[in-house]
PDB file of N, CA and C in Angstrom:
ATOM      1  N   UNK A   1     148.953  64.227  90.495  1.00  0.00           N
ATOM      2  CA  UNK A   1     148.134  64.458  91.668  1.00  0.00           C
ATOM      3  C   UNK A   1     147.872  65.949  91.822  1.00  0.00           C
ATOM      4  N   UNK A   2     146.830  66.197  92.136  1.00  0.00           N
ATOM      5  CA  UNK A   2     146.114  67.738  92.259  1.00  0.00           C
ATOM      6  C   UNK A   2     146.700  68.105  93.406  1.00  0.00           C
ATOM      7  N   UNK A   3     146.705  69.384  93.679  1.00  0.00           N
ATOM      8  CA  UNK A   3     147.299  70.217  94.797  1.00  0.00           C
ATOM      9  C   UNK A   3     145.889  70.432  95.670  1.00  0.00           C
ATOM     10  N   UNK A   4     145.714  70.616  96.842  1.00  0.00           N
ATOM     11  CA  UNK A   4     144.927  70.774  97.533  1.00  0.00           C
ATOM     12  C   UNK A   4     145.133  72.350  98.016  1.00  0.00           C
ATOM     13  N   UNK A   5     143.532  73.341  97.515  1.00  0.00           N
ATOM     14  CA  UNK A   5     143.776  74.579  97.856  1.00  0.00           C
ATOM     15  C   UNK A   5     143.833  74.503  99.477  1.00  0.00           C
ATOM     16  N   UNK A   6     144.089  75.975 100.438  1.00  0.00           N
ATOM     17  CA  UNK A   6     144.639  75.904 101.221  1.00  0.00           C
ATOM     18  C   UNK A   6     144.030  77.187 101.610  1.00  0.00           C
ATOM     19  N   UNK A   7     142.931  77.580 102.204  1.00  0.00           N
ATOM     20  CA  UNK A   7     142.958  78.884 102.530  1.00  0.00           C
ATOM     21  C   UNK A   7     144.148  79.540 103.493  1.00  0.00           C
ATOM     22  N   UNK A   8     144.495  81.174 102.908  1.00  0.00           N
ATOM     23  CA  UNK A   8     145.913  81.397 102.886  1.00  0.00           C
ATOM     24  C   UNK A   8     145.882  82.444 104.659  1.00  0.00           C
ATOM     25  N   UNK A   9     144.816  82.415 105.170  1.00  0.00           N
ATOM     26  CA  UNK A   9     144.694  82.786 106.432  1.00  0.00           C
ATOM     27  C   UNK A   9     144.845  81.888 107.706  1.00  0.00           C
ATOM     28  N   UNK A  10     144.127  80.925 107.610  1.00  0.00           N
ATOM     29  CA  UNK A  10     143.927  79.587 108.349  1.00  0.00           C
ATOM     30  C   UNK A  10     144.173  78.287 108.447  1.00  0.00           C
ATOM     31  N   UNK A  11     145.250  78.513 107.131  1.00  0.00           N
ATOM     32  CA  UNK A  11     145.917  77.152 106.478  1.00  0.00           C
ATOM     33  C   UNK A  11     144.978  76.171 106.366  1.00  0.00           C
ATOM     34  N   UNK A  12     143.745  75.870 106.103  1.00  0.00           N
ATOM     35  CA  UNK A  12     142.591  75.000 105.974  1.00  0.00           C
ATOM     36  C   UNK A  12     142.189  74.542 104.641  1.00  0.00           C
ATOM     37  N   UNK A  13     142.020  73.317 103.872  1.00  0.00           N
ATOM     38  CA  UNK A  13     141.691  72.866 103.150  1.00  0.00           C
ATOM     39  C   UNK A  13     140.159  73.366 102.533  1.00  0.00           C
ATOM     40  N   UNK A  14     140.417  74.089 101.045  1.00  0.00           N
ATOM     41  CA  UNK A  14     139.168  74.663 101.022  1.00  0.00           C
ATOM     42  C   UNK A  14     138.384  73.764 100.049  1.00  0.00           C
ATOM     43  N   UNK A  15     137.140  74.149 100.067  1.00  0.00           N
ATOM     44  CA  UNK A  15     136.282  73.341  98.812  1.00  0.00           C
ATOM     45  C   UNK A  15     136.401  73.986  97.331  1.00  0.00           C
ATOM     46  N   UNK A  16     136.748  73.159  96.308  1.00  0.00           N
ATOM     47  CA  UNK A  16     136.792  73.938  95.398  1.00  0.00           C
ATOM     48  C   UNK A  16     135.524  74.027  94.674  1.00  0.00           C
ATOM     49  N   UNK A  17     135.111  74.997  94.115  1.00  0.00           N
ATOM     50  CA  UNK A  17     134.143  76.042  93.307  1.00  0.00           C
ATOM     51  C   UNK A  17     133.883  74.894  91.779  1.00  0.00           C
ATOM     52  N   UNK A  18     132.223  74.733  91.681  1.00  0.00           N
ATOM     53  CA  UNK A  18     132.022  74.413  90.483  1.00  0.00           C
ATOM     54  C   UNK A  18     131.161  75.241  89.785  1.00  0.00           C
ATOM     55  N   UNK A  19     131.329  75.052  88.548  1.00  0.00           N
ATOM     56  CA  UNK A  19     131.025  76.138  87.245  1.00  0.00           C
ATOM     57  C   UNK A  19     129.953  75.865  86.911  1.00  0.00           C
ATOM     58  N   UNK A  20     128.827  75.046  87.174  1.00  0.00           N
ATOM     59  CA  UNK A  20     127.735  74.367  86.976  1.00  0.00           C
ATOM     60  C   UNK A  20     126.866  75.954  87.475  1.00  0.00           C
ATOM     61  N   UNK A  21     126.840  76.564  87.924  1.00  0.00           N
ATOM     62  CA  UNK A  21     125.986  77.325  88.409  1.00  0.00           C
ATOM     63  C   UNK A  21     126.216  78.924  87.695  1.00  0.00           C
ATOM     64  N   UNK A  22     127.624  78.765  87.046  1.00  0.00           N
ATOM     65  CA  UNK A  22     127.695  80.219  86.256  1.00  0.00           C
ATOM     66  C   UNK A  22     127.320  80.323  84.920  1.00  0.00           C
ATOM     67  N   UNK A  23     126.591  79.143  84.277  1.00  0.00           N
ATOM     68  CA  UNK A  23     125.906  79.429  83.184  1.00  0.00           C
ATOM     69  C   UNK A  23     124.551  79.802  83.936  1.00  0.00           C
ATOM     70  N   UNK A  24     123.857  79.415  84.855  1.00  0.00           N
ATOM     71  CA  UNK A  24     122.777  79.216  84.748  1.00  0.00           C
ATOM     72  C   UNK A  24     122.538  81.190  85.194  1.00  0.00           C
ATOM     73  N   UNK A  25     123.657  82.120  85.945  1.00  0.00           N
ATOM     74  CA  UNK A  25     123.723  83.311  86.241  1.00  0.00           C
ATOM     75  C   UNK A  25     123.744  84.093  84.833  1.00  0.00           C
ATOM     76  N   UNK A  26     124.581  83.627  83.888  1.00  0.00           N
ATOM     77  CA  UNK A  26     124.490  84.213  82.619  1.00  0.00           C
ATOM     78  C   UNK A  26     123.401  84.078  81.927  1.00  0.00           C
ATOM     79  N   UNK A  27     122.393  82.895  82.169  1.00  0.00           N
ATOM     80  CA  UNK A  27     121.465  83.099  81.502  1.00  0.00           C
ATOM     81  C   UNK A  27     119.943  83.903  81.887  1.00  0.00           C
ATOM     82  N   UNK A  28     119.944  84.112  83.204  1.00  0.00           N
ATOM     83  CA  UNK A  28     119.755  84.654  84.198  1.00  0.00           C
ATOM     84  C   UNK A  28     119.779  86.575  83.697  1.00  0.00           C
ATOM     85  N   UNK A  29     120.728  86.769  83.499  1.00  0.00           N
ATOM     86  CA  UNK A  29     121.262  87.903  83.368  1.00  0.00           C
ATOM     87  C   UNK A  29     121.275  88.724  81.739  1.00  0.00           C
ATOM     88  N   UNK A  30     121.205  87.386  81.224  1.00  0.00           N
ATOM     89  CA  UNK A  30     120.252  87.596  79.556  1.00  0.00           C
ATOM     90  C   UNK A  30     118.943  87.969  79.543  1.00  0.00           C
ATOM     91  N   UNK A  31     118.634  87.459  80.241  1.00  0.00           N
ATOM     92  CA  UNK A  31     116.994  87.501  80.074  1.00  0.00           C
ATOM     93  C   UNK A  31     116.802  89.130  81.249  1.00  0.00           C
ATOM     94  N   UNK A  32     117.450  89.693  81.899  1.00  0.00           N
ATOM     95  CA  UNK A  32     116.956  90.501  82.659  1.00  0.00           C
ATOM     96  C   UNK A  32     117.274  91.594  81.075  1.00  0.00           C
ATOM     97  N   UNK A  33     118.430  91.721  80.875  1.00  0.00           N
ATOM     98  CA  UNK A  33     119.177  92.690  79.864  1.00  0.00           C
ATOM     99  C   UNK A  33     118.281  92.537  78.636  1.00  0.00           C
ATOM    100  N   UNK A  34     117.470  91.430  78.123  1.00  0.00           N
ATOM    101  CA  UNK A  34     116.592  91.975  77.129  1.00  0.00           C
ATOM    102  C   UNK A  34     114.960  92.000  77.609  1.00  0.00           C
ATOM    103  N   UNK A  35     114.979  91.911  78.432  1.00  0.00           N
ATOM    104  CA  UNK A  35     113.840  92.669  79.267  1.00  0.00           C
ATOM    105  C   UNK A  35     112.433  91.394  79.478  1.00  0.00           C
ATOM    106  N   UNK A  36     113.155  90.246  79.647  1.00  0.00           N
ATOM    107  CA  UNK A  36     112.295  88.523  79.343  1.00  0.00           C
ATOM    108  C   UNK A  36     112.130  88.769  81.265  1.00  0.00           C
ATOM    109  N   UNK A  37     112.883  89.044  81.748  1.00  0.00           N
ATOM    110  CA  UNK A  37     113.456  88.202  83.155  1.00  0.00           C
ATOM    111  C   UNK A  37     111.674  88.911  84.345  1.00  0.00           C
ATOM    112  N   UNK A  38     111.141  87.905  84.554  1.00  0.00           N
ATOM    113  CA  UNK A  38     110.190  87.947  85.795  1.00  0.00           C
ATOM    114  C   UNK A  38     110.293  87.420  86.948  1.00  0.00           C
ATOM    115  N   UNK A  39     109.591  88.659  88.187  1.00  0.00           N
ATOM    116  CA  UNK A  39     110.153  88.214  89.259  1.00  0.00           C
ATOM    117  C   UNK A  39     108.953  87.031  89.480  1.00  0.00           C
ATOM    118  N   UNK A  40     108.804  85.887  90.319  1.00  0.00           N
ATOM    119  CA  UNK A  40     108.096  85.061  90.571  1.00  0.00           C
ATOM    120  C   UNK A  40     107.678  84.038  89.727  1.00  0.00           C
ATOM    121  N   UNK A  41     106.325  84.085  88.958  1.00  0.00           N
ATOM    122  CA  UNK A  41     106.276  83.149  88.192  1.00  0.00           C
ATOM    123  C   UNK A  41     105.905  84.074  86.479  1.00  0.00           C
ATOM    124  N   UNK A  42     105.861  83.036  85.430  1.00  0.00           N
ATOM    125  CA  UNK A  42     105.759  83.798  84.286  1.00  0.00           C
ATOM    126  C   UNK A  42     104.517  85.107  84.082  1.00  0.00           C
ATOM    127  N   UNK A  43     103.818  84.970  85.313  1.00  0.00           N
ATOM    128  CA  UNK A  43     103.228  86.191  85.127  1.00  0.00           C
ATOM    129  C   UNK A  43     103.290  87.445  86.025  1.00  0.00           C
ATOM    130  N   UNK A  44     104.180  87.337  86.776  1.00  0.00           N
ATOM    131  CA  UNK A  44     104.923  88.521  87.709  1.00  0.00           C
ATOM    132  C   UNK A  44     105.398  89.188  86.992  1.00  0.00           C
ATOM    133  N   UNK A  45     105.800  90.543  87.158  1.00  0.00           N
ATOM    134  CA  UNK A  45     106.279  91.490  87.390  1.00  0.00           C
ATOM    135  C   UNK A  45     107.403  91.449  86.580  1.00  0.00           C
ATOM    136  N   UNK A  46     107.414  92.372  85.323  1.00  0.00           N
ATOM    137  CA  UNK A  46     108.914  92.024  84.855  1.00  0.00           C
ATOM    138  C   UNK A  46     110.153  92.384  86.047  1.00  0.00           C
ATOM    139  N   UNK A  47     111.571  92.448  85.923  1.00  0.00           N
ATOM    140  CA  UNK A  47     112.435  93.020  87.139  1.00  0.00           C
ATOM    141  C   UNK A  47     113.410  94.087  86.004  1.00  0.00           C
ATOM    142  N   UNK A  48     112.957  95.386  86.854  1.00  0.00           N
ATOM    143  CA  UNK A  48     113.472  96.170  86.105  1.00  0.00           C
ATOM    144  C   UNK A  48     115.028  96.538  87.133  1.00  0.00           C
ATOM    145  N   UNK A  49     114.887  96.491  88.195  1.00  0.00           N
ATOM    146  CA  UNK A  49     116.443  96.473  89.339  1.00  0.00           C
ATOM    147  C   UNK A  49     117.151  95.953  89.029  1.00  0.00           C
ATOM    148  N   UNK A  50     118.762  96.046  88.698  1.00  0.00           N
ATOM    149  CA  UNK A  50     119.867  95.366  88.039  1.00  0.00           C
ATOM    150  C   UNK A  50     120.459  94.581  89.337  1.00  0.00           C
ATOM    151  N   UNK A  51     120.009  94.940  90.389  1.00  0.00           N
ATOM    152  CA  UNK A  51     120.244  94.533  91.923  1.00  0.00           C
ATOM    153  C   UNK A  51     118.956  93.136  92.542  1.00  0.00           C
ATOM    154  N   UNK A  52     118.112  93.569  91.831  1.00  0.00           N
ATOM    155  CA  UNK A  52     117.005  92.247  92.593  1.00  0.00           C
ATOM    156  C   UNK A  52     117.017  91.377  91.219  1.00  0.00           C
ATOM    157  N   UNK A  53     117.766  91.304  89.734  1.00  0.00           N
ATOM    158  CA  UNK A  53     118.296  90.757  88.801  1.00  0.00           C
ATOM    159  C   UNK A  53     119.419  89.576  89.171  1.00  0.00           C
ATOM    160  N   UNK A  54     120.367  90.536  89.812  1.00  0.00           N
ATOM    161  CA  UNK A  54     121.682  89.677  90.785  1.00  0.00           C
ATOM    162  C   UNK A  54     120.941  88.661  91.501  1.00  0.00           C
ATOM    163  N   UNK A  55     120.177  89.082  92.412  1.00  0.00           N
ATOM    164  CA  UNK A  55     120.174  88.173  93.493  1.00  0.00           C
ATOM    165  C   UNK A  55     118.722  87.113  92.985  1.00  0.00           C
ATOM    166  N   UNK A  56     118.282  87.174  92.147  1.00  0.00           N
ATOM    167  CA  UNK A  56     117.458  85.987  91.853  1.00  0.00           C
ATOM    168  C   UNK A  56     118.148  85.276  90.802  1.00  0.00           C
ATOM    169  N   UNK A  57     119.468  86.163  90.028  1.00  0.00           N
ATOM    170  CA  UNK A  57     120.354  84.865  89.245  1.00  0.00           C
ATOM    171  C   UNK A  57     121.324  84.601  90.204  1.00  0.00           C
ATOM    172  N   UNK A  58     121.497  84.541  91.530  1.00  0.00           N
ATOM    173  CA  UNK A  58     122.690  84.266  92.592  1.00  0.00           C
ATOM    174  C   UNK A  58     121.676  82.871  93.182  1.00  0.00           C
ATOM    175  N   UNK A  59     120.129  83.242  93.033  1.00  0.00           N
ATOM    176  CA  UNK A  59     119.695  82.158  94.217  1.00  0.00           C
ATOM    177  C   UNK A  59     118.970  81.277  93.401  1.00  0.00           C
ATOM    178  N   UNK A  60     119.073  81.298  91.740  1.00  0.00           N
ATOM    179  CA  UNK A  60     119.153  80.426  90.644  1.00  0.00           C
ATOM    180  C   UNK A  60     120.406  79.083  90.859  1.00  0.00           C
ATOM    181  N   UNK A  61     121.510  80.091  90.598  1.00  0.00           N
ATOM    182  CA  UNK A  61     122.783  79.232  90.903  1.00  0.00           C
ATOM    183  C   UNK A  61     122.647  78.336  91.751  1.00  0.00           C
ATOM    184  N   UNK A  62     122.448  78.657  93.522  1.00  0.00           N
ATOM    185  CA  UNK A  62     122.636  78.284  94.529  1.00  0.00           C
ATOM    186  C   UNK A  62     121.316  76.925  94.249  1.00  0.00           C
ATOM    187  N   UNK A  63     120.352  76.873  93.765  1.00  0.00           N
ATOM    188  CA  UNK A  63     119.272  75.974  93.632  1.00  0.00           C
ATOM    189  C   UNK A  63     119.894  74.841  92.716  1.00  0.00           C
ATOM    190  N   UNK A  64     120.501  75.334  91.509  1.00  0.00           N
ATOM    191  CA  UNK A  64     121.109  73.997  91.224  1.00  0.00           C
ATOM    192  C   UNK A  64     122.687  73.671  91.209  1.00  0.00           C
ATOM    193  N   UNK A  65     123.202  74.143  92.382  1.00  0.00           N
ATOM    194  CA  UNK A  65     124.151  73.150  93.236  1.00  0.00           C
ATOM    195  C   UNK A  65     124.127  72.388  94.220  1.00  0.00           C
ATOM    196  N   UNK A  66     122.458  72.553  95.003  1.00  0.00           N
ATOM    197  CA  UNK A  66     121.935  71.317  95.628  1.00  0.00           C
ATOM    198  C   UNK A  66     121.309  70.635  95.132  1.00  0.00           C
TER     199      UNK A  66
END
């Protein structure tokens, strides 16, 4: 039987974290580093910000865990 995490402030049963969404940041983060990665659609703007890179492979992730 699995242990149930426990946040260690509030003693509260936490949700645990799936990995489904950290490939999709790495791949995300490939494509900015060889210079593929566009903001919007394939004909936007390459993203040259290592910061607006993050947060469109953060709100990649977040799209397919719902």
């Amino acid at each position: 039987m699995k242990k149930k995490m426990t946040c260690h402030k509030c003693k509260r049963s936490m949700k645990t974290k799936k990995h489904g969404s950290k490939s999709k940041v790495e791949t995300v983060m490939h494509e900015f580093k060889e210079g593929k990665l566009r903001s919007g659609s394939k004909k936007g703007p390459k993203v040259t910000n290592p910061k607006q890179a993050i947060a469109i492979a953060l709100s990649y992730g977040k799209k397919k865990r719902k």
